[in-house]
N, C-alpha and C. Protein backbone atom coordinates (compact mmCIF):
# COMPACT_ATOMS: atom_id res chain seq x y z
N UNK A 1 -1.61 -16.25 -2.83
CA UNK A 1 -2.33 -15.27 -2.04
C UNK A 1 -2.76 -14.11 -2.94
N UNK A 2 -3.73 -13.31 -2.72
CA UNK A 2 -4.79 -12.29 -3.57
C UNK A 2 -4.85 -11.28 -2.39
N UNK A 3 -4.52 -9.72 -3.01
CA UNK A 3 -4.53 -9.36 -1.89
C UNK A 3 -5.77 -8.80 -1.46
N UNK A 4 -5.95 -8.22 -0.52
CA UNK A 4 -6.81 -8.42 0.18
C UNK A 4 -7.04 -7.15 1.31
N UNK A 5 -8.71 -6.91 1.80
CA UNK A 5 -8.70 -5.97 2.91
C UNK A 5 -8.94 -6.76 4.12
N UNK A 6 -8.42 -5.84 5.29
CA UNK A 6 -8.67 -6.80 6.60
C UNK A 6 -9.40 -5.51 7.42
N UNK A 7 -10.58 -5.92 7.45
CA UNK A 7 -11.38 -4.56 8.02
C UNK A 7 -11.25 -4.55 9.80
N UNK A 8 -11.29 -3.29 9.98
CA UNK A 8 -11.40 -2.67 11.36
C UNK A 8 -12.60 -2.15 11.64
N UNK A 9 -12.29 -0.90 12.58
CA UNK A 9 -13.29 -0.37 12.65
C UNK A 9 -13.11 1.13 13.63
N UNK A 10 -13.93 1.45 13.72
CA UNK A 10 -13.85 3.22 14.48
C UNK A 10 -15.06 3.50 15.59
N UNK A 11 -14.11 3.97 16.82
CA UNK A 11 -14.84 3.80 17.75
C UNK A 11 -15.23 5.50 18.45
N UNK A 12 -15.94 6.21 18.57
CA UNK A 12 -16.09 7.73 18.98
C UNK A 12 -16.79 7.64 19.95
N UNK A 13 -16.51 8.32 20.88
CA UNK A 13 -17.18 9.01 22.27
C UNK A 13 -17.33 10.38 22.81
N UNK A 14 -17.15 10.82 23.94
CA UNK A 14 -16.96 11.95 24.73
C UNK A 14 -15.49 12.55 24.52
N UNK A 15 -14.40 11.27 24.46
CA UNK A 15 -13.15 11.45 24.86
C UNK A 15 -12.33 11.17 23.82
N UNK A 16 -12.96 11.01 22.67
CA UNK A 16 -12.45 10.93 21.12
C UNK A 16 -12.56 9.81 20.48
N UNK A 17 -11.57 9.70 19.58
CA UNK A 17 -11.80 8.34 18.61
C UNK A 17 -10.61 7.54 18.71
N UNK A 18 -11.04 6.02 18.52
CA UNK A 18 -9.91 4.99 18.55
C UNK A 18 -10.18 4.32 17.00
N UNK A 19 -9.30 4.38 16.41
CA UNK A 19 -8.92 3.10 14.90
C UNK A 19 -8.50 2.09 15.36
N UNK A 20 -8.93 1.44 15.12
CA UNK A 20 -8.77 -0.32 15.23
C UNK A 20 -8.88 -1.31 14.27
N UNK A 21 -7.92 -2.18 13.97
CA UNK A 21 -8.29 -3.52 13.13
C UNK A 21 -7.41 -4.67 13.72
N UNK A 22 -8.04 -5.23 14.57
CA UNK A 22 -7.95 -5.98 15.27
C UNK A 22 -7.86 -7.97 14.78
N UNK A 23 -7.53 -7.62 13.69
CA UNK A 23 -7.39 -8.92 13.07
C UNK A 23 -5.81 -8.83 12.00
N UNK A 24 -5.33 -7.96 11.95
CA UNK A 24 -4.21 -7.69 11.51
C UNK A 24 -3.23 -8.09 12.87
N UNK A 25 -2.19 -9.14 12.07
CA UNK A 25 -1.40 -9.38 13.03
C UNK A 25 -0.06 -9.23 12.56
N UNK A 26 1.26 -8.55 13.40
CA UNK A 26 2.77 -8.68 13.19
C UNK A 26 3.00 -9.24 13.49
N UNK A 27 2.94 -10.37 12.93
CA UNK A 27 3.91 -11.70 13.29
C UNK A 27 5.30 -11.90 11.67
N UNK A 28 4.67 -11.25 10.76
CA UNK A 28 6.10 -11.23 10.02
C UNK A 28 6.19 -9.71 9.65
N UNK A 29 6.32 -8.51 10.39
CA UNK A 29 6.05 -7.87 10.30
C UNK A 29 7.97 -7.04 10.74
N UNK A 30 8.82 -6.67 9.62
CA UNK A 30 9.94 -6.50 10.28
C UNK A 30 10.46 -5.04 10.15
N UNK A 31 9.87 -4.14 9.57
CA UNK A 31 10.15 -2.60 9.56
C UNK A 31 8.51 -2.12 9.01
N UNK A 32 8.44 -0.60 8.64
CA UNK A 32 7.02 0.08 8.72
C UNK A 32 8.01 1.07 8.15
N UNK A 33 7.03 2.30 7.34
CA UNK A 33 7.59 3.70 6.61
C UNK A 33 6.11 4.31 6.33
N UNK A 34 6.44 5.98 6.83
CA UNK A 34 5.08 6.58 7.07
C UNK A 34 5.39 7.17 5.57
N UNK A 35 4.14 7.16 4.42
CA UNK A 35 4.30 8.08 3.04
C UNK A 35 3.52 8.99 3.34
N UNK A 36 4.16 10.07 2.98
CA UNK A 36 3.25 11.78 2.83
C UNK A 36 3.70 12.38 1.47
N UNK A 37 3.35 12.33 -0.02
CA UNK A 37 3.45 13.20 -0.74
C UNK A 37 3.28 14.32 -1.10
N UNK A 38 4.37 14.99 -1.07
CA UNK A 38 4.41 16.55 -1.83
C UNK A 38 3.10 16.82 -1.97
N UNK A 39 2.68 16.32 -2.73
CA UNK A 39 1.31 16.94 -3.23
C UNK A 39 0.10 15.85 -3.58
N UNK A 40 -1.20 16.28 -3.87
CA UNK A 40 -2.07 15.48 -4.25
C UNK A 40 -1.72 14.62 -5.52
N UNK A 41 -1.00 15.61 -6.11
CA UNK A 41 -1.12 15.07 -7.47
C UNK A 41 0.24 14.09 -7.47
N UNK A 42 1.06 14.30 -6.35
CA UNK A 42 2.19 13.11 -7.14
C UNK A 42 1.18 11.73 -6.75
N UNK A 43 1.97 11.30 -7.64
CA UNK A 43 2.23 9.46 -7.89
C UNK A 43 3.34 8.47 -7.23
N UNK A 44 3.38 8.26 -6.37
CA UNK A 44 4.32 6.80 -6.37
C UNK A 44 4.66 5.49 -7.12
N UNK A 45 4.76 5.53 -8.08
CA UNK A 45 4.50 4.45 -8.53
C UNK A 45 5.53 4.17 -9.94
N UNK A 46 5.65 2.66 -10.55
CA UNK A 46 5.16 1.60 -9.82
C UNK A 46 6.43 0.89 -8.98
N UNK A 47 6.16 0.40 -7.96
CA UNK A 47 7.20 -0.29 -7.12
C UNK A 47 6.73 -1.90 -7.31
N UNK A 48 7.39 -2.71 -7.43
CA UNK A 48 7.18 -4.21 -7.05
C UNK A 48 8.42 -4.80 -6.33
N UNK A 49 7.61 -6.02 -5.56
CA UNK A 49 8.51 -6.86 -4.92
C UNK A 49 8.49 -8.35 -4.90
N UNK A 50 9.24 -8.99 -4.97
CA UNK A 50 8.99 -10.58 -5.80
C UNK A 50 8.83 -11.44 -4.06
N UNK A 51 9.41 -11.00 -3.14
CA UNK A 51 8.94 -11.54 -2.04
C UNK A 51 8.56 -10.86 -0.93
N UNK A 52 8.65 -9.82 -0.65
CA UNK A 52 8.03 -8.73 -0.09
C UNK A 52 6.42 -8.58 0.20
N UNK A 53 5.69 -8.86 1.16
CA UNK A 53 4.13 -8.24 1.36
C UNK A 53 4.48 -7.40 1.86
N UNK A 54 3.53 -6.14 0.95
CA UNK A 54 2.86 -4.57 1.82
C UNK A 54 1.84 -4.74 2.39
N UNK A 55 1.68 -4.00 3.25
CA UNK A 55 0.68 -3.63 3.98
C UNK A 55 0.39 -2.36 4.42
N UNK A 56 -0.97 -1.89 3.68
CA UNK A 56 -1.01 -0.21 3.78
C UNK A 56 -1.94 -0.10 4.93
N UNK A 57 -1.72 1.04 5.82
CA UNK A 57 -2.78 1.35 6.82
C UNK A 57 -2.81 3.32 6.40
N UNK A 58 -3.90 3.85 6.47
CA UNK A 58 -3.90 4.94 6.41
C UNK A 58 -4.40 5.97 7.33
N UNK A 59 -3.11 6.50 7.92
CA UNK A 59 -3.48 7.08 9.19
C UNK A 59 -4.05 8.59 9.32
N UNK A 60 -4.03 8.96 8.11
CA UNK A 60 -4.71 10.70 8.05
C UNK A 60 -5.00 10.86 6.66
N UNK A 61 -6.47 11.01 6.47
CA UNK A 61 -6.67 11.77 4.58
C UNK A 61 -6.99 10.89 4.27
N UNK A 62 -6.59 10.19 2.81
CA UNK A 62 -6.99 9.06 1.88
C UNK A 62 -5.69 9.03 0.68
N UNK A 63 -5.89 7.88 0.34
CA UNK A 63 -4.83 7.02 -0.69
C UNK A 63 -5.72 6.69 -2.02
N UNK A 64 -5.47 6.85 -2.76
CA UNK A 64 -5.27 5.50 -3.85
C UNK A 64 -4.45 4.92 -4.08
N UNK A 65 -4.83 3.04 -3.87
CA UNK A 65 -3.65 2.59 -4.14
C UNK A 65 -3.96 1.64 -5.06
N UNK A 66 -3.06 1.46 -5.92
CA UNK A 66 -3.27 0.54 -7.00
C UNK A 66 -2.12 -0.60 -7.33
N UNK A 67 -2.51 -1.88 -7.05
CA UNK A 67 -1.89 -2.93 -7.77
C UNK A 67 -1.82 -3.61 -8.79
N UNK A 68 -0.44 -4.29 -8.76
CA UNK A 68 -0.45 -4.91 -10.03
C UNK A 68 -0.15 -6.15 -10.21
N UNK A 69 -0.17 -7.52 -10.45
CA UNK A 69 0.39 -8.99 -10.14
C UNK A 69 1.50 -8.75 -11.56
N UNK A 70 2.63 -8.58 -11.27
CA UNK A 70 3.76 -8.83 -12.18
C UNK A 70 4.14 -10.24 -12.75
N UNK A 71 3.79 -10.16 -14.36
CA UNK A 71 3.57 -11.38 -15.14
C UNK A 71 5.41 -12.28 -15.47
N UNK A 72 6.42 -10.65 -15.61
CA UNK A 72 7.50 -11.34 -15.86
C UNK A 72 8.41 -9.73 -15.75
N UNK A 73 9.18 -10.73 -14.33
CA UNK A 73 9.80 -9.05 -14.16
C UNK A 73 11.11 -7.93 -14.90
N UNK A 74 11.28 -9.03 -15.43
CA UNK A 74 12.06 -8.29 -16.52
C UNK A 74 11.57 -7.63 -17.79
N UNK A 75 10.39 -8.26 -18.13
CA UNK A 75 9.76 -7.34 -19.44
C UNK A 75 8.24 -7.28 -18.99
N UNK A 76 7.50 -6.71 -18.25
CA UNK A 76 6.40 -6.89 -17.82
C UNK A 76 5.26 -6.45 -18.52
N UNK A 77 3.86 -7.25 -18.84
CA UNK A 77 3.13 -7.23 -19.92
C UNK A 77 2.29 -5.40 -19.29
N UNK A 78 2.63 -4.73 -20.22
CA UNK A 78 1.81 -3.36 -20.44
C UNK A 78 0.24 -3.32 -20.57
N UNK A 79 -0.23 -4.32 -20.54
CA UNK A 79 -1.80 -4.85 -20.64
C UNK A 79 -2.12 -5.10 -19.43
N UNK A 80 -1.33 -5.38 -18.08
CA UNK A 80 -1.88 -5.58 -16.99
C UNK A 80 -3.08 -4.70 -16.85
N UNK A 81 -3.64 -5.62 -16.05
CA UNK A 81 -4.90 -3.98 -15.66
C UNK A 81 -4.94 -4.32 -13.71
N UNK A 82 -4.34 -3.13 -13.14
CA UNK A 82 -4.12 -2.71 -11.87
C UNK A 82 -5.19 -2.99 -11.72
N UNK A 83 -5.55 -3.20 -10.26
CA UNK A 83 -6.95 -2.84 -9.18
C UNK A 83 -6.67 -1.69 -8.54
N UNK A 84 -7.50 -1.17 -7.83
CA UNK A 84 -7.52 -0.26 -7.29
C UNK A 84 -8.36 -0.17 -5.73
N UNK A 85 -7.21 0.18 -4.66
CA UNK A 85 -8.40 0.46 -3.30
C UNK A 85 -8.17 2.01 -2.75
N UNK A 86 -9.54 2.64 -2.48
CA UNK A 86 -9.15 3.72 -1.57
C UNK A 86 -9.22 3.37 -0.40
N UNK A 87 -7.85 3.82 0.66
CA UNK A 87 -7.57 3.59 1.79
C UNK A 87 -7.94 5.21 2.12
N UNK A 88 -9.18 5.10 3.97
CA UNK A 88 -9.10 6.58 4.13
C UNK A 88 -8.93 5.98 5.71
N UNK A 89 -8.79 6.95 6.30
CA UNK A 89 -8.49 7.48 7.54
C UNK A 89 -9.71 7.35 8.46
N UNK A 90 -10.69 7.37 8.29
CA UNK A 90 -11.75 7.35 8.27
C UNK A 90 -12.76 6.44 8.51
N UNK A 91 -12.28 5.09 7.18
CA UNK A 91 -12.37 3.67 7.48
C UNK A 91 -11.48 2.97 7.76
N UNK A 92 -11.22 2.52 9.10
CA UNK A 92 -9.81 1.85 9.12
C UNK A 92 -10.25 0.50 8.85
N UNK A 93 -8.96 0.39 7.90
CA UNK A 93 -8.57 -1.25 6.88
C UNK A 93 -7.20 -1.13 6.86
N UNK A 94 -6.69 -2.39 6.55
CA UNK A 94 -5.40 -2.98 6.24
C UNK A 94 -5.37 -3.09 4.59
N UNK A 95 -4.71 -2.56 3.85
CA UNK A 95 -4.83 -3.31 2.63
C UNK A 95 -3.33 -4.30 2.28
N UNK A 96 -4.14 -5.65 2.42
CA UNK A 96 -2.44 -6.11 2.31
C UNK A 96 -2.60 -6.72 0.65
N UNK A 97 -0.64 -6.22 0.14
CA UNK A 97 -0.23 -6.68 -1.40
C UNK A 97 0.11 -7.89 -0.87
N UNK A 98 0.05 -8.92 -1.63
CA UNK A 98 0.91 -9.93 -1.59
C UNK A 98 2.23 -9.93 -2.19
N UNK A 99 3.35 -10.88 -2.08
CA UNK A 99 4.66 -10.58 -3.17
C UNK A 99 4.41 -11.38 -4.25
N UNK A 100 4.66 -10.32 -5.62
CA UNK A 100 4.59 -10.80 -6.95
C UNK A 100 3.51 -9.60 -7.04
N UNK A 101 3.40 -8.65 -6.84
CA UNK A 101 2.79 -7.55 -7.39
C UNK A 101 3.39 -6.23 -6.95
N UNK A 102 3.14 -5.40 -8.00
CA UNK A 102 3.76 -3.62 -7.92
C UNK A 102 2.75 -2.67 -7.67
N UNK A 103 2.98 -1.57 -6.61
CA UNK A 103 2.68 -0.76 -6.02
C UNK A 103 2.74 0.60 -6.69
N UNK A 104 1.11 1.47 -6.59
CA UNK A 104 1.24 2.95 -6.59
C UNK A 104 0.58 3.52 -5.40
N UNK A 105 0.90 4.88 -5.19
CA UNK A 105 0.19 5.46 -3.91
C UNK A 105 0.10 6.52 -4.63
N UNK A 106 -0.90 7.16 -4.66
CA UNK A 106 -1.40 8.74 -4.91
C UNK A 106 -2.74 9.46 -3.55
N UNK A 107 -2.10 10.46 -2.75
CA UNK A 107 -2.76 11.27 -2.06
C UNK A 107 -4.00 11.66 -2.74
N UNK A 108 -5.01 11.64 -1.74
CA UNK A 108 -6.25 12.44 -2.55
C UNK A 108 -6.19 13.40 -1.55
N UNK A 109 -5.75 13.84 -0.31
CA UNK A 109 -5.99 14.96 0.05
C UNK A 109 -4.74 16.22 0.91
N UNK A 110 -4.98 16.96 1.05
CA UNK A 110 -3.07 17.61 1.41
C UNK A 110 -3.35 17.26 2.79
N UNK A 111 -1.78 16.81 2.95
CA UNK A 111 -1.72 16.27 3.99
C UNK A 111 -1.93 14.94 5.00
N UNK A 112 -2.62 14.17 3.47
CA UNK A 112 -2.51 12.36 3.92
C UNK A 112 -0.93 11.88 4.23
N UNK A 113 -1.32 10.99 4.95
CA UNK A 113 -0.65 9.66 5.41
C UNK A 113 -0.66 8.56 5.53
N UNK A 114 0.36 7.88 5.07
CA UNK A 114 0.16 6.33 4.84
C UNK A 114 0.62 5.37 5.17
N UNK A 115 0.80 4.23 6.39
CA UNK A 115 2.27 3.74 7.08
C UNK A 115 1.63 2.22 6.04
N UNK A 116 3.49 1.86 5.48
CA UNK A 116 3.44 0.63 4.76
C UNK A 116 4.55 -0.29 5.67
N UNK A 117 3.47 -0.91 5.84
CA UNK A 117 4.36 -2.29 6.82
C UNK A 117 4.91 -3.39 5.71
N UNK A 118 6.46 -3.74 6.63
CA UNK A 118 6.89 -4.56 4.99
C UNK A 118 7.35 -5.88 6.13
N UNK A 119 7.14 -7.11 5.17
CA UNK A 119 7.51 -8.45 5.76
C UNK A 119 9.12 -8.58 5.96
N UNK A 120 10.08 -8.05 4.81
CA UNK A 120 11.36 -8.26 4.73
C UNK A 120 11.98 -7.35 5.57
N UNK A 121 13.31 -8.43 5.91
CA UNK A 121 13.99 -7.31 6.97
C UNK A 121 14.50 -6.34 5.71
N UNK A 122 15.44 -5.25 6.27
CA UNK A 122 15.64 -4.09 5.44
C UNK A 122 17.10 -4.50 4.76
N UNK A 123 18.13 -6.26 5.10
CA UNK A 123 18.65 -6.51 4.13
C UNK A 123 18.95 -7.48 2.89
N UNK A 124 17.68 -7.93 2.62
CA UNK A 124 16.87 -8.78 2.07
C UNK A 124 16.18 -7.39 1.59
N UNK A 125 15.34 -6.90 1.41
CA UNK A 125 14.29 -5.75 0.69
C UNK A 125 15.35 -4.94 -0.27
N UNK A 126 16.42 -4.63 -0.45
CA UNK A 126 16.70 -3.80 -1.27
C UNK A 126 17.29 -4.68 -2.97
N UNK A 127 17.27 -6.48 -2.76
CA UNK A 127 17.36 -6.83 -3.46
C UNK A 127 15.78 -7.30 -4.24
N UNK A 128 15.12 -7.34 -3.11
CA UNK A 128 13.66 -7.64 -3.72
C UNK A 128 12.87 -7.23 -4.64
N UNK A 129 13.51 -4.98 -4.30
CA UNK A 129 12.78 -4.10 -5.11
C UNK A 129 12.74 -3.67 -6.27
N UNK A 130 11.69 -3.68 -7.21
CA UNK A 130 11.78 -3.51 -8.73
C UNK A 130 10.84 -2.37 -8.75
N UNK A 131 11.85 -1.55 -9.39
CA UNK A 131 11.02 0.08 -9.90
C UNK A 131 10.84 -0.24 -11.51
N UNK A 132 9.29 0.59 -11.59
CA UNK A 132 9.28 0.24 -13.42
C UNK A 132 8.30 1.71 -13.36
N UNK A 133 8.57 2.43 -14.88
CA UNK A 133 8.19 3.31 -14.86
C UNK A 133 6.80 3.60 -14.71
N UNK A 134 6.19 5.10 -14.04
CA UNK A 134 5.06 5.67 -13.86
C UNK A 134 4.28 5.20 -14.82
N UNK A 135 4.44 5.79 -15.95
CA UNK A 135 3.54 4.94 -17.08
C UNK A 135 3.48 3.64 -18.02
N UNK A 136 3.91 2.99 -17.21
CA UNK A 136 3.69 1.37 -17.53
C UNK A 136 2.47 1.41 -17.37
N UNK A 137 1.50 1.04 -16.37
CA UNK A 137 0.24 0.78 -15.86
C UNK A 137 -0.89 2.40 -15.74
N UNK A 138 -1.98 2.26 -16.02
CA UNK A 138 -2.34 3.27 -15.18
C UNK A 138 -2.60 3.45 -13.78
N UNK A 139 -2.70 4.97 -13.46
CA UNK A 139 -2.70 4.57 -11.73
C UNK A 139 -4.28 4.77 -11.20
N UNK A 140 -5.01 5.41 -12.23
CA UNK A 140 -6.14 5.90 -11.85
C UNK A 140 -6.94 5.60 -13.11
């Protein structure tokens, strides 16, 4: 699997606005965590998970998020070259990681938000997770 956007869409009237993406489904869908960083400028990053899919939705502001397909997780090649999606608030999308790739999130605006839906239950996920340092990859 490659990951991938699953587009929605935005609906406005008299009586406000609805976000929708209506092709995103929880069916392995077993906990969710809302991210708000400190600041614009932090970084999250990098997180990976060897069986774990994310799934970013962004519910206020905008993200950059950047992946990575992890070649070998114990010594991982420094040549990767991340992709990159901006998730905004604005356009509602799903961006789903697949597992076998590492995660950054950086705010572009004060006061974004970001809910990451995770496939693993929460005791299974804490063996999954591999932190590798900020500057392994770039994030931007």
């Amino acid at each position: 699997m490659e990951p991938k956007i699953i587009e929605g869409g935005v609906f406005s009237d008299n009586r406000g606005t609805l976000s929708f993406v209506n092709d995103f489904k929880f069916d392995n869908i077993n906990r969710f965590y809302i991210i708000e960083n400190s600041t614009e400028d932090d970084t999250r990053a990098w997180h990976g998970h060897r069986k774990d899919v994310k799934n970013f939705y962004c519910i206020q502001g905008s993200f950059l998020v950047s992946y990575v397909k992890v070649d070998d997780w114990d010594n991982p090649s420094p040549d990767a070259k991340p992709e990159r999606t901006m998730l905004s608030a604005e356009k509602s999308q799903v961006l789903v990681i697949p597992a076998g790739y590492a995660n950054s999130v950086k705010a572009l605006e004060k006061g974004s938000k970001l809910i990451s839906f995770s496939t693993l239950p929460i005791e299974e996920a804490e063996g999954d997770s591999v932190r590798y340092d900020k500057s392994l990859w770039p994030t931007e």
